[in-house]
Protein backbone atom coordinates (compact mmCIF):
# COMPACT_ATOMS: atom_id res chain seq x y z
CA UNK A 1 0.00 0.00 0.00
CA UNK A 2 0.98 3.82 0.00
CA UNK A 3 1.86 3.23 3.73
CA UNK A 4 3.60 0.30 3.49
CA UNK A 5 3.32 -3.81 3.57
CA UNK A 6 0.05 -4.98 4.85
CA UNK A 7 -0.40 -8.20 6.21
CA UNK A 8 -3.93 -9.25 5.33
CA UNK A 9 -3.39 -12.99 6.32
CA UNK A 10 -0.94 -14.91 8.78
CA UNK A 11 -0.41 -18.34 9.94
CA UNK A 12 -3.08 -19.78 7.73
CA UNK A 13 -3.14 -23.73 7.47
CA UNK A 14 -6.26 -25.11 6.03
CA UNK A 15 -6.33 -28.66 4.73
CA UNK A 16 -9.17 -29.27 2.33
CA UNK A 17 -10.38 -33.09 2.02
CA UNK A 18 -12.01 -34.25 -2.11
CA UNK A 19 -15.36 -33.46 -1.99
CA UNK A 20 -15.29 -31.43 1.17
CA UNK A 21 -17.39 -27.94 0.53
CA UNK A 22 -16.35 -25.49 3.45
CA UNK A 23 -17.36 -22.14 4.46
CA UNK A 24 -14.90 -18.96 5.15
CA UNK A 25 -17.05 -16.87 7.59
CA UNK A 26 -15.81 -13.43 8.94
CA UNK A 27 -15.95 -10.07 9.26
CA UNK A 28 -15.26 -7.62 6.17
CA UNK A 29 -12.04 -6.82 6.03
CA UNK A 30 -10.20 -10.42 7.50
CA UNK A 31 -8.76 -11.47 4.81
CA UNK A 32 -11.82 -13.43 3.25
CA UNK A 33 -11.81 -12.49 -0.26
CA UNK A 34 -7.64 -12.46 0.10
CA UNK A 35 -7.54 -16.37 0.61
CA UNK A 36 -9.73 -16.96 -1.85
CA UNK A 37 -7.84 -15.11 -4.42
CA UNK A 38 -4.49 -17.03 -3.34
CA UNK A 39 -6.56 -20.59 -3.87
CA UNK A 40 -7.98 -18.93 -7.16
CA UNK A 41 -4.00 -18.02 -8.25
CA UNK A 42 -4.98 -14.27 -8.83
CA UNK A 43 -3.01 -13.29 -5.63
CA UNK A 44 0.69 -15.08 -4.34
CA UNK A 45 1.71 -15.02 -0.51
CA UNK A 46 4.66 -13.13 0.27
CA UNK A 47 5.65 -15.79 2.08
CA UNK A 48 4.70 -19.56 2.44
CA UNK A 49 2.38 -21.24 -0.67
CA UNK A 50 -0.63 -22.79 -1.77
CA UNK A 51 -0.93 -25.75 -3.00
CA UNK A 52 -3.61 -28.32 -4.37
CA UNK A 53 -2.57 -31.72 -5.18
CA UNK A 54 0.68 -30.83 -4.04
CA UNK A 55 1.14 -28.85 -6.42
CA UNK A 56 2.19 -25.15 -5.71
CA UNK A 57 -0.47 -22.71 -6.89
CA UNK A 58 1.30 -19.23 -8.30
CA UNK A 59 -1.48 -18.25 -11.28
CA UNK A 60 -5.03 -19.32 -12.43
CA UNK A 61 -5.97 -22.46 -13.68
CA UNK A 62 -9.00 -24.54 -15.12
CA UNK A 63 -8.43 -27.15 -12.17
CA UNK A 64 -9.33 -23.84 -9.81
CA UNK A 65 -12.94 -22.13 -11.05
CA UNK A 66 -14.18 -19.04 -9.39
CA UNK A 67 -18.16 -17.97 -9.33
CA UNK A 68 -17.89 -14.00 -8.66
CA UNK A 69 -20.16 -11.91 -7.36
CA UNK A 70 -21.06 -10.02 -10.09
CA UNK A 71 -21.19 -13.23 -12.57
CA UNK A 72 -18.10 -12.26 -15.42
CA UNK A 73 -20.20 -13.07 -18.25
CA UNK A 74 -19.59 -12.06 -21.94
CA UNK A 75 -22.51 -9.73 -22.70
CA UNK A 76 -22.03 -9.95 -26.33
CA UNK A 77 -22.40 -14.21 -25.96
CA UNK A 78 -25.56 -16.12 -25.05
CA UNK A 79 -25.90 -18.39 -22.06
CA UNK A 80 -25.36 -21.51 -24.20
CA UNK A 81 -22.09 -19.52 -25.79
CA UNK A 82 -20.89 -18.50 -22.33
CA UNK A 83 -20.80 -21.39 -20.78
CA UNK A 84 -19.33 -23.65 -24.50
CA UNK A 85 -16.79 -20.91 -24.45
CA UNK A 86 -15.01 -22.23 -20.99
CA UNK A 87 -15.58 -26.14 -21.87
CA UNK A 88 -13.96 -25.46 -24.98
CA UNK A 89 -10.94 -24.11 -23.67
CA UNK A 90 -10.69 -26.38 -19.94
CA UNK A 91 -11.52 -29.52 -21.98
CA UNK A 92 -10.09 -29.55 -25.51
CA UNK A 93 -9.47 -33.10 -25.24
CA UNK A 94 -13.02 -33.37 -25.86
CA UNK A 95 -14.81 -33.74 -29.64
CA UNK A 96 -17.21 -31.02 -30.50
CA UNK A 97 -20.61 -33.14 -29.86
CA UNK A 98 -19.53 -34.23 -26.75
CA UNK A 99 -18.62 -30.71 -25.75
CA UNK A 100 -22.30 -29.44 -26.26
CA UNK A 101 -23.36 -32.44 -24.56
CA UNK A 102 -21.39 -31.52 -21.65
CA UNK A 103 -22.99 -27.74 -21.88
CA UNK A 104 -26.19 -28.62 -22.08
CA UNK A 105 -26.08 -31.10 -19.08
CA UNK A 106 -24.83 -28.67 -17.24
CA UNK A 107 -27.01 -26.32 -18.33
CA UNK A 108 -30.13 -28.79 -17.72
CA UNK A 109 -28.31 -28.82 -14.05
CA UNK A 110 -29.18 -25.43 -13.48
CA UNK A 111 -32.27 -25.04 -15.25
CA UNK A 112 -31.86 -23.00 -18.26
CA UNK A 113 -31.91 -24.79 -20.89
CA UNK A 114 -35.32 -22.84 -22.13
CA UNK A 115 -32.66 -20.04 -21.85
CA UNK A 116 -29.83 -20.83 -23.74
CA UNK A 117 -30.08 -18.62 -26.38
CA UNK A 118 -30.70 -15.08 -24.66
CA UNK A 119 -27.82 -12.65 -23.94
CA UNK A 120 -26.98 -11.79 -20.00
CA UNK A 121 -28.74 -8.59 -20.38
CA UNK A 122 -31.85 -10.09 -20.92
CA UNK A 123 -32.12 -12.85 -17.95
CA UNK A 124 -32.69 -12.14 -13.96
CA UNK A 125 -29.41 -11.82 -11.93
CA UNK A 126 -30.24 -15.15 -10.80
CA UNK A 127 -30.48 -16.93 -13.88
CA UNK A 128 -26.92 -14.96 -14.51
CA UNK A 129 -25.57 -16.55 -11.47
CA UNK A 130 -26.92 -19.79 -12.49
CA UNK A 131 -24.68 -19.20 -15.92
CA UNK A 132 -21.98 -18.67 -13.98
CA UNK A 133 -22.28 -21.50 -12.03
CA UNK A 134 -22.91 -23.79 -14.72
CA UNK A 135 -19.99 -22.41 -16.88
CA UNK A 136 -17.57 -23.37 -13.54
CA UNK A 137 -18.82 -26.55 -13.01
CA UNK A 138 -18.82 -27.82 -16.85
CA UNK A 139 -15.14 -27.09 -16.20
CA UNK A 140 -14.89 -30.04 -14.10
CA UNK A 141 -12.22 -28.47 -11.02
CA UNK A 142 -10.76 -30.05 -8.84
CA UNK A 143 -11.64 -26.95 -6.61
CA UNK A 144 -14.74 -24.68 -6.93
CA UNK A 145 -14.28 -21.10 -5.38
CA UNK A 146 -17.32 -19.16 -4.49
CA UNK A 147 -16.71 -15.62 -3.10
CA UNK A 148 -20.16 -14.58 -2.19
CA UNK A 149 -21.84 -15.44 -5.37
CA UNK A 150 -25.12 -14.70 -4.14
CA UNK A 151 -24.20 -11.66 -2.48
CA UNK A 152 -26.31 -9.12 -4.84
CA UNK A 153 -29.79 -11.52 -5.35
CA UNK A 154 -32.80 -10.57 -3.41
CA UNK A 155 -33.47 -13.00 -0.30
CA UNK A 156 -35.58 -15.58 -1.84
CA UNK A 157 -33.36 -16.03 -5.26
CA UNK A 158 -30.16 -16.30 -3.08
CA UNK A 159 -32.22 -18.93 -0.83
CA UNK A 160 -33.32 -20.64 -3.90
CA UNK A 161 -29.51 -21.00 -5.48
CA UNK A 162 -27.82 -21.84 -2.42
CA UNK A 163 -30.19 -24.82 -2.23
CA UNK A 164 -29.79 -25.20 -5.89
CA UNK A 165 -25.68 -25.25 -5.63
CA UNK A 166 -25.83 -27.53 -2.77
CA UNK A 167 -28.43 -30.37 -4.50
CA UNK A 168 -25.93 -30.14 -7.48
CA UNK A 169 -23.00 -30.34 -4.81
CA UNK A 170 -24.52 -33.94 -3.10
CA UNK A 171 -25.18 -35.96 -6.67
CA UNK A 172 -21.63 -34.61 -8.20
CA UNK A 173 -19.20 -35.02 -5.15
CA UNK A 174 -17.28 -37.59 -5.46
């Protein structure tokens, strides 16, 4: 910062099991949002490392997906496009047919396939999120990030999706 270092995290030792889906709770300000980021690979620790599958983590990666907040989709692309466009480049190894197959499961998942070919703009914020969350899991991570993806729906969508993420979360784990 313009003051100096700032230590947003320290001593931090958190040992996910496969399949595990954990909570970071806390006040604004704790470093939240800063762990995440270091999981994600959009942020390194000055000191220490993270590491999945022992290996260390030091930039982004398809085996990390995030789900923002404010749902990074492509305006200009429909929900069908958006989500295609991150299979096709996490899972190349796959032919084209079986890469729409894998979109439209995923987009069955979350309940949109009757929406597949409208642009962002023109769906709720919670179909958006459910976009976004269908674009990371198509991915197929080994880690799913979630930094308060339901943080700007109204109460009952944000009910609604949590429920919906966590059904989804039971018949995928592994």
């Amino acid at each position: 910062t313009k003051r100096g270092s700032f230590e947003a995290l320290r001593d931090i030792n958190l040992d996910v099991k496969k399949g595990e889906f954990i909570c970071v709770i806390g006040h604004s300000g704790c470093g939240k949002s800063t762990l995440l980021n270091m999981v994600s690979g959009f942020l390194k620790p000055s000191s220490g490392s993270v590491t999945i599958n022992n290996v260390v983590i030091d930039r982004p990666g398809p085996d990390r997906m995030v789900v923002f907040q404010n749902y990074s989709l492509l305006p200009w692309k429909s929900v069908e496009q958006n989500v295609a466009l991150a299979v096709k480049a996490a899972r190349s190894e796959l032919n084209a047919k079986t890469q729409a197959d894998v979109v439209e499961h995923h987009l069955a998942m979350v309940g949109l396939l009757e929406a597949r070919h409208k642009r962002p703009a023109q769906i709720s914020g919670g179909m958006r999120q459910r976009v976004a969350i269908a674009r990371a899991l198509a991915v197929r991570p080994d880690v799913l990030v979630l930094d308060e993806p339901f943080g700007a729906l109204d109460a009952i969508t944000k009910e609604e999706l949590q429920e919906e993420l966590l059904t989804i979360w039971r018949e995928n784990k592994p």
